[in-house]
Protein backbone atom coordinates (compact mmCIF):
# COMPACT_ATOMS: atom_id res chain seq x y z
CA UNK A 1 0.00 0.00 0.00
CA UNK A 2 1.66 3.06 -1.11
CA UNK A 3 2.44 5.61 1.62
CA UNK A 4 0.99 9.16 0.99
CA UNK A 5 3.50 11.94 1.11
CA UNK A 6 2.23 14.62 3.87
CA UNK A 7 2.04 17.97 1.52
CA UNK A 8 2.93 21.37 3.96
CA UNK A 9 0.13 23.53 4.57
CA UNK A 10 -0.73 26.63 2.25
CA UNK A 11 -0.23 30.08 4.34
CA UNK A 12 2.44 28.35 6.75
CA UNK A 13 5.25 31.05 7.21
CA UNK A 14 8.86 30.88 8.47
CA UNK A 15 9.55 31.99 11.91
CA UNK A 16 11.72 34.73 10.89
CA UNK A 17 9.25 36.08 8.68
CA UNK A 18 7.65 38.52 11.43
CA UNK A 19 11.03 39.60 12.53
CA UNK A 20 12.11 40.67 8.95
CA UNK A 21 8.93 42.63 8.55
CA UNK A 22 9.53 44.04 11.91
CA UNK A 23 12.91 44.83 10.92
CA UNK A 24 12.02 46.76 7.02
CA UNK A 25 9.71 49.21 8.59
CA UNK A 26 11.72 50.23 11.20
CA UNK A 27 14.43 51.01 8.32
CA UNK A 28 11.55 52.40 6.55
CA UNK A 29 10.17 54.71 9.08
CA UNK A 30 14.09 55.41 10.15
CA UNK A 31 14.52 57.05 6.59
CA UNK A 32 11.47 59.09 6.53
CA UNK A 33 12.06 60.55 9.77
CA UNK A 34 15.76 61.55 9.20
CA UNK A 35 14.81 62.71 5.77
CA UNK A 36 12.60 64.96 7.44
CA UNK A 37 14.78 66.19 9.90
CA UNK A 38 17.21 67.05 7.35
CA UNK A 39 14.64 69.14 4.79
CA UNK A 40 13.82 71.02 7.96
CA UNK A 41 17.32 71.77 8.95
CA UNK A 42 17.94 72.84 5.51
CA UNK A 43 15.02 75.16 5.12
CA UNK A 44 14.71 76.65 8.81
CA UNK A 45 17.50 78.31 10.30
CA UNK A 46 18.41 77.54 14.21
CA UNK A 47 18.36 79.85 17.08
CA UNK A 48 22.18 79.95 17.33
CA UNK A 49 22.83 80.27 13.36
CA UNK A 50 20.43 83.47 13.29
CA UNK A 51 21.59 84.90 17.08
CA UNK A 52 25.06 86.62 16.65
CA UNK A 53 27.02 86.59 19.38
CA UNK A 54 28.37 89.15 21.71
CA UNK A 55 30.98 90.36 24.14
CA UNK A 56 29.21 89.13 26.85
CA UNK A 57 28.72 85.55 25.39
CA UNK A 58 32.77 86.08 24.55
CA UNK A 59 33.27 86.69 28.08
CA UNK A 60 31.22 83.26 29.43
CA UNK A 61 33.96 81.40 26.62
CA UNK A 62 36.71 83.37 28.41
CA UNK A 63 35.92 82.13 31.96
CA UNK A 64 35.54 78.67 30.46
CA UNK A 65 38.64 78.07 28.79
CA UNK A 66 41.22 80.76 29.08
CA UNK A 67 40.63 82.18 32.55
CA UNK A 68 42.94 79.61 33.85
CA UNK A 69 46.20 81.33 32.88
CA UNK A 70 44.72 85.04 32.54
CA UNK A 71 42.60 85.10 35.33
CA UNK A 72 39.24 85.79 35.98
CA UNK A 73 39.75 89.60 34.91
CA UNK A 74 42.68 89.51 32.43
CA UNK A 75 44.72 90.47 34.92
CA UNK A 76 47.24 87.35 34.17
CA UNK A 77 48.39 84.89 36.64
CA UNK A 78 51.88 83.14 36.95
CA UNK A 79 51.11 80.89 33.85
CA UNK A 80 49.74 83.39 31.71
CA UNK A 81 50.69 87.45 31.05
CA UNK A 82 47.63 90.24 30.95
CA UNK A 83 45.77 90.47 28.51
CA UNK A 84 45.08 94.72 28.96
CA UNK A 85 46.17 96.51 25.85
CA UNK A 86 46.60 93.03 23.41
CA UNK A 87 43.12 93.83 21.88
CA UNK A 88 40.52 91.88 19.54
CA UNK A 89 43.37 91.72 16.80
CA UNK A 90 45.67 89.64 19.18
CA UNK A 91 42.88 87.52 20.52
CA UNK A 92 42.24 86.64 16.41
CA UNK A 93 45.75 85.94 16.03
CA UNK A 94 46.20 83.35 18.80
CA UNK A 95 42.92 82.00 18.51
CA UNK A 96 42.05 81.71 14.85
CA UNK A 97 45.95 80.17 14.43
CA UNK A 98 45.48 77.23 17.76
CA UNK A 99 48.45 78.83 19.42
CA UNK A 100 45.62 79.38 22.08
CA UNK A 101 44.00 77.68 24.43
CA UNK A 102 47.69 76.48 24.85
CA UNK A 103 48.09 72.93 25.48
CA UNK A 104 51.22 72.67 27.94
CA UNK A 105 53.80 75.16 28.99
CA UNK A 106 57.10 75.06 26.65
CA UNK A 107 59.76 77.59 24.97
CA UNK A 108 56.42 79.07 23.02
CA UNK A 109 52.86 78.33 21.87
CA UNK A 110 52.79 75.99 18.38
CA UNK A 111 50.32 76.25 15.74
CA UNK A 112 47.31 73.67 15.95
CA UNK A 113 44.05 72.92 14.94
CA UNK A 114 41.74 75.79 15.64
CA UNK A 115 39.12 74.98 18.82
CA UNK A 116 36.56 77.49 18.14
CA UNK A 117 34.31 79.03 15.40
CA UNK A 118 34.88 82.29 13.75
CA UNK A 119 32.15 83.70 15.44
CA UNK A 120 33.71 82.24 19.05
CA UNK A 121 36.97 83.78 18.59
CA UNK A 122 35.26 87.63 17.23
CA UNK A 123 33.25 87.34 20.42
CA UNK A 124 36.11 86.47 22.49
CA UNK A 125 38.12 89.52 20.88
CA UNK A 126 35.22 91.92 21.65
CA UNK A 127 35.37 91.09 25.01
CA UNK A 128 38.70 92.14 26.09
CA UNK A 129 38.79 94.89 23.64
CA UNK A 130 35.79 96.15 25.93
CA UNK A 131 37.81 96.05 28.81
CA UNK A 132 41.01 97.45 27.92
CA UNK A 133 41.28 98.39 24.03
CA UNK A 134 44.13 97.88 22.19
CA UNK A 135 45.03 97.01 18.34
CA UNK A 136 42.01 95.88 16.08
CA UNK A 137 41.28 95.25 12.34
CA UNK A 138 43.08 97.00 9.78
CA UNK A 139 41.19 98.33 6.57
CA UNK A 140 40.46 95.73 3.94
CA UNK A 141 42.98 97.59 1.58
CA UNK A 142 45.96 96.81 3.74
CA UNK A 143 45.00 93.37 3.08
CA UNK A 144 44.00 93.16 -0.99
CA UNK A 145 47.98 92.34 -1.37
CA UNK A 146 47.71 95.12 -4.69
CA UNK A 147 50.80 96.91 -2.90
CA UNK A 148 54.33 97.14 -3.90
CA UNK A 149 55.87 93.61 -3.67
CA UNK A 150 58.86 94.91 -4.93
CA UNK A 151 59.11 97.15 -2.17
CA UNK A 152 58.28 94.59 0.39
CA UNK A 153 60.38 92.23 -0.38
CA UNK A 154 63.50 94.54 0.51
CA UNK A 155 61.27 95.95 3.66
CA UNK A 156 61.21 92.05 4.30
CA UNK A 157 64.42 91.03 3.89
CA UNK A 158 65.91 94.26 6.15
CA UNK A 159 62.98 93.52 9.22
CA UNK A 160 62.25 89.65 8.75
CA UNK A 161 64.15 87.65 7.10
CA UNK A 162 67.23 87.31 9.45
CA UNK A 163 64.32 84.88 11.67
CA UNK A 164 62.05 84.19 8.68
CA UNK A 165 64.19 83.41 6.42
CA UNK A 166 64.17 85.24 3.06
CA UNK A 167 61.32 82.80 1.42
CA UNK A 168 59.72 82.93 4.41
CA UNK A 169 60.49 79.45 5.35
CA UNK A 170 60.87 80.02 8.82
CA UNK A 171 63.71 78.85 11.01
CA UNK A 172 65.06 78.16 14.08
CA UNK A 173 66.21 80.27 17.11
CA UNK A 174 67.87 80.09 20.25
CA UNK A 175 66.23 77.75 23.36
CA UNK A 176 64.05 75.89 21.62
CA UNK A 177 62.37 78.57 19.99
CA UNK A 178 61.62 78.80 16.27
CA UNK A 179 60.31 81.54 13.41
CA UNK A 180 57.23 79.81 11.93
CA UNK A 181 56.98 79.15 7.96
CA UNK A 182 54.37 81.96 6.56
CA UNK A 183 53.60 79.95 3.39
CA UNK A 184 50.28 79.54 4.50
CA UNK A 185 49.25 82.25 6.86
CA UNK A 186 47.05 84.45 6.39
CA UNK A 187 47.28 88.31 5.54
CA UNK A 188 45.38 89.45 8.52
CA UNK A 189 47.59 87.38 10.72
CA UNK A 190 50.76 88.42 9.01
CA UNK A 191 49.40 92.18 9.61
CA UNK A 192 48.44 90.77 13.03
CA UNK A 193 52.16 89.75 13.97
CA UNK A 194 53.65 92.83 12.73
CA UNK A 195 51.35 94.83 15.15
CA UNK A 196 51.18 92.59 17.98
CA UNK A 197 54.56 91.26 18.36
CA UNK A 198 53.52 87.37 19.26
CA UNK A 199 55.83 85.69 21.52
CA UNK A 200 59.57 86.12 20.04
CA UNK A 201 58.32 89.08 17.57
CA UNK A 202 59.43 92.21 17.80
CA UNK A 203 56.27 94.74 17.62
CA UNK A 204 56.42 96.77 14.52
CA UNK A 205 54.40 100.61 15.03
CA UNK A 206 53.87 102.74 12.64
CA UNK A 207 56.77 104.77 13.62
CA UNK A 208 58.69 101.47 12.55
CA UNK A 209 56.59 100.09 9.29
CA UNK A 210 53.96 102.23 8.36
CA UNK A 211 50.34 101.09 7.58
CA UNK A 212 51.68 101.31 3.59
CA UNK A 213 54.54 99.48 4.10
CA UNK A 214 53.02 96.77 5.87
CA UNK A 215 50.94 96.63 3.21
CA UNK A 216 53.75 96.21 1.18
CA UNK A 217 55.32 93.19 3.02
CA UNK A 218 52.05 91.22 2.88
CA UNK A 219 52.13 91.68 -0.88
CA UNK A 220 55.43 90.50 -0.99
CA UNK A 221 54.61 87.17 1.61
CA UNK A 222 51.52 86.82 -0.79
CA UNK A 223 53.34 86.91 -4.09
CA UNK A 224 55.79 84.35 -2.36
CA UNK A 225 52.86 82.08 -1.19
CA UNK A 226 51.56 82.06 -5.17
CA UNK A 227 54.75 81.52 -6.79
CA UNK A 228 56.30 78.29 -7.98
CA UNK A 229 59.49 77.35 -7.58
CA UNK A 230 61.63 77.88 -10.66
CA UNK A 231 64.18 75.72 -10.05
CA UNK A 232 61.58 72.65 -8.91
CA UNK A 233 62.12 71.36 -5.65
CA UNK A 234 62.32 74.21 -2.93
CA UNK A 235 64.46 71.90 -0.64
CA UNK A 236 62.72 73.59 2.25
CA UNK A 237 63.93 77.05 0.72
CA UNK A 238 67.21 76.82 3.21
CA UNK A 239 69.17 78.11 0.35
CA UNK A 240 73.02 76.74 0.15
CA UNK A 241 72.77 74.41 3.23
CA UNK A 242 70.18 72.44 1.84
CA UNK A 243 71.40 72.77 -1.68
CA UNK A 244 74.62 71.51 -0.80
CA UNK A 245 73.80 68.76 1.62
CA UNK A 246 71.59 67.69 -1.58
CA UNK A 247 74.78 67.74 -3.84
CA UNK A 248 76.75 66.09 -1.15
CA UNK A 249 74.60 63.04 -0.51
CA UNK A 250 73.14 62.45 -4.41
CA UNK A 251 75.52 63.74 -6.72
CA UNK A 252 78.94 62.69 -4.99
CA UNK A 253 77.07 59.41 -3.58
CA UNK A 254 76.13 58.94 -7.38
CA UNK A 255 80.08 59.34 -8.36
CA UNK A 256 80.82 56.82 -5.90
CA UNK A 257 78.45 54.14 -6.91
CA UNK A 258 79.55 54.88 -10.07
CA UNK A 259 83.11 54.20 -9.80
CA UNK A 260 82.77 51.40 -8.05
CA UNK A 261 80.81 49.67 -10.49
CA UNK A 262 82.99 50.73 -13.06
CA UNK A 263 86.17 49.05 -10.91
CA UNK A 264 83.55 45.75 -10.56
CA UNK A 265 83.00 45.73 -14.06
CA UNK A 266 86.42 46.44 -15.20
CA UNK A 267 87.61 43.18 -12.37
């Protein structure tokens, strides 16, 4: 008698057919709801994008994260100097280029990645330039880098250059200290060092550089920064040290080999 072969019932599902489902419309109703949240993002600006902010909100950052070493009022403390008379443009400086909030004590403050916003660093500056003024923004013209490279570039090389270096490479000084590269900085901060004097700096007054001549030396740091090298690789722009040491190792190492494998081949 032949045995009948048990058929498996219509509308039986798996077991981990309810947990799938369960599973596609919560990715589903994920999308839909961060889709959302992004259109309105995009379309409605936030409280803190439309509020600008102010001295006083410049002053709550300034008790949070620099108060430490300046003190409460500016006043400086034994790990940090007053801050009367720096003003908003030395606040930019520090800030905008990471030298501040500074990260341990040492011969001076490096350049690193920048902690706050544009906004957080203008409010900061506002703040102590409320309390005791001191140097602030230049016009935009000192900055356009449309004056007299020509004329910089000697201004440069007499007042810079000696720490600088003449390509502006930087280099180093005595006890640890260094001249930073200005390849990539800025012209408000290279009009900001002149007038501030930052760490090893001299300060550089009108009665010193005048507002055109500054002007001047920014063109010429600009000009430099948008300039290829004609002879191909800069070599760090150390001129005859690194020139030579480059000779020294390749092209006599190269006059070695060579001779020697001359002497092999000839053996």
């Amino acid at each position: 008698m032949a045995r009948e072969t048990p058929r498996r019932s219509k509308g039986r599902r798996s077991p981990w057919a309810a947990a799938a489902l369960i599973g596609i419309g919560l990715l589903i109703t994920g999308g839909i709801y961060a889709g959302a949240s992004a259109a309105v993002a995009a379309t409605a600006p936030t409280e803190a994008a439309a509020t600008a902010l102010t001295a006083e909100d410049g002053e709550k950052l300034f008790q949070a994260n620099c108060a430490t070493c300046h003190g409460l009022d500016v006043q400086g403390t034994p790990d940090g100097p007053s801050l009367y008379g720096v003003g908003e443009l030395s606040v930019h400086f520090q800030m905008s280029t990471g030298r501040m909030p500074l990260q341990m004590q040492g011969p001076q403050a490096p350049q690193k990645p920048v902690q706050f916003t544009d906004e957080q660093i203008a409010a900061v500056g506002a703040y102590i330039q409320s309390i005791a003024p001191g140097p602030t923004f230049p016009d935009e013209e000192v900055l356009d880098g449309q004056g007299d490279a020509s004329e910089g570039g000697e201004l440069f090389r007499i007042n810079c250059a000696m720490c600088h270096n003449v390509a502006g490479a930087g280099g180093a000084l005595t006890e640890g200290k260094y001249a930073p590269a200005l390849y990539e900085t800025s012209p408000l901060n290279m009009y900001a060092a002149m007038v501030t004097g930052p760490q090893n700096m001299p300060v550089f007054n009108d009665m010193t550089l005048t507002t055109e001549e500054k002007r001047d030396i920014i063109s010429y740091l600009l000009f430099l920064q948008e300039s290829e090298s004609p002879g191909g690789f800069t070599l760090g722009s150390l001129g005859p040290v690194s020139e030579g040491l480059f000779i020294w190792i390749f092209g006599i190492g190269s006059l070695i080999a060579l001779t020697v494998w001359i002497t092999a081949k000839s053996n």
